[in-house]
Protein backbone atom coordinates (compact mmCIF):
# COMPACT_ATOMS: atom_id res chain seq x y z
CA UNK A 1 0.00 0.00 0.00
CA UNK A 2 1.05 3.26 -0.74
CA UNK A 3 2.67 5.49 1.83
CA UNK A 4 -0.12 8.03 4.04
CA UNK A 5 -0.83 11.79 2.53
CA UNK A 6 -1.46 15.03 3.92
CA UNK A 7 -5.53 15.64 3.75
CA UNK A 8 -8.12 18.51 4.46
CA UNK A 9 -11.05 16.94 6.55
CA UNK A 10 -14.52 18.47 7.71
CA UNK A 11 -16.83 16.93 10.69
CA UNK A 12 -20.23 17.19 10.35
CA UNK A 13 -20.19 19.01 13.25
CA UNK A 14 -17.96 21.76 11.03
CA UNK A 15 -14.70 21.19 12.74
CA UNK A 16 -12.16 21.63 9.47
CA UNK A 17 -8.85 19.92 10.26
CA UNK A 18 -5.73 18.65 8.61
CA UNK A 19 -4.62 15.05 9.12
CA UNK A 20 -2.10 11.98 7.23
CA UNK A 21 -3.85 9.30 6.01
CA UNK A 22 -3.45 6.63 3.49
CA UNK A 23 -4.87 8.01 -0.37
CA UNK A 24 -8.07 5.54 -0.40
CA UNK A 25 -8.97 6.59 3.23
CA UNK A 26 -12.35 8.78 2.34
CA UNK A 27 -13.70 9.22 6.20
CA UNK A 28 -11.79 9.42 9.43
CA UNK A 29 -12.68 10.28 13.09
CA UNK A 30 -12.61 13.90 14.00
CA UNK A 31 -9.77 15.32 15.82
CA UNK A 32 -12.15 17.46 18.04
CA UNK A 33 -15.70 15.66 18.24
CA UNK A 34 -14.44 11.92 17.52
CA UNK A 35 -17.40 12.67 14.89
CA UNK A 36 -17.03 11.52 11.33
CA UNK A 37 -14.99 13.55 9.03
CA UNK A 38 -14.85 13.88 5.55
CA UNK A 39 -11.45 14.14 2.91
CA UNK A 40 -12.28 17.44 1.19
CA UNK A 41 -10.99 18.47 -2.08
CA UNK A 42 -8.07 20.98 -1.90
CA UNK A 43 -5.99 22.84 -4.46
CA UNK A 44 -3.17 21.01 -5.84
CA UNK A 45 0.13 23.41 -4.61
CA UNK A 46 1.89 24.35 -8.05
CA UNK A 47 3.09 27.73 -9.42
CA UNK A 48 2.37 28.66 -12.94
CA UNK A 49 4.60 31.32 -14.67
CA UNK A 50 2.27 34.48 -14.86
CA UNK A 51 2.50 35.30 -18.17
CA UNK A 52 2.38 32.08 -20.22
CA UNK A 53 0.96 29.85 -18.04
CA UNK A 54 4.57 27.59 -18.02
CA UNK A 55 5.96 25.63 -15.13
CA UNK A 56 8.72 27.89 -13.85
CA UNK A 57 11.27 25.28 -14.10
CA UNK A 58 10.31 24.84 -17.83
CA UNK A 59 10.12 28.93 -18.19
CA UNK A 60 13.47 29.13 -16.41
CA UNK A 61 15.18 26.74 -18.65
CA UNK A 62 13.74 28.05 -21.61
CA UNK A 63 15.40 32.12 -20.60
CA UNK A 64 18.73 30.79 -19.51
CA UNK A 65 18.68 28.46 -23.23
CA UNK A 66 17.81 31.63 -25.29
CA UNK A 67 20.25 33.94 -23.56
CA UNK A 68 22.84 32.25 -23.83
CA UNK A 69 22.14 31.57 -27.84
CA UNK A 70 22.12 35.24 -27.82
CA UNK A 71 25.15 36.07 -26.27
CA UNK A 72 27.06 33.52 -28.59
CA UNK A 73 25.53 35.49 -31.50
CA UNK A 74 26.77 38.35 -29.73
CA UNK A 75 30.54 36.99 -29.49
CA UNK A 76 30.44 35.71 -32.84
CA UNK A 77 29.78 39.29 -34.12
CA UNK A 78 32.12 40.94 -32.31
């Protein structure tokens, strides 16, 4: 089985917690009210470049690649 995850969880009783569990674990007891809590769907945490939309690392790559072509081209013409 595959190793436990960081999840959000919600009680019915409203309490909204953060707890490890394994990735087909759907319900848990609450950490407040022992009451039964609920994985809740959270935003995946990943940066997009701002402008087009790239990973940075891909963006990054991509800047240092195409200044350095011009700076050869630069040398060359000197």
């Amino acid at each position: 089985m595959s190793s436990r995850r960081l999840f959000d969880w919600t009680c019915l009783n409203g309490h909204t917690f953060e707890a490890f569990a394994y990735p087909g674990k759907y319900t848990i007891p609450c950490g407040v009210c022992q009451g039964k809590a609920d994985r809740q769907v959270s935003a995946p945490n990943i940066k997009l470049e701002g402008i087009t939309g790239a990973f940075p690392t891909a963006y990054d790559a991509w800047t240092r690649q195409h200044e350095q072509g011009a700076k050869r081209r630069r040398e060359r013409e000197e």
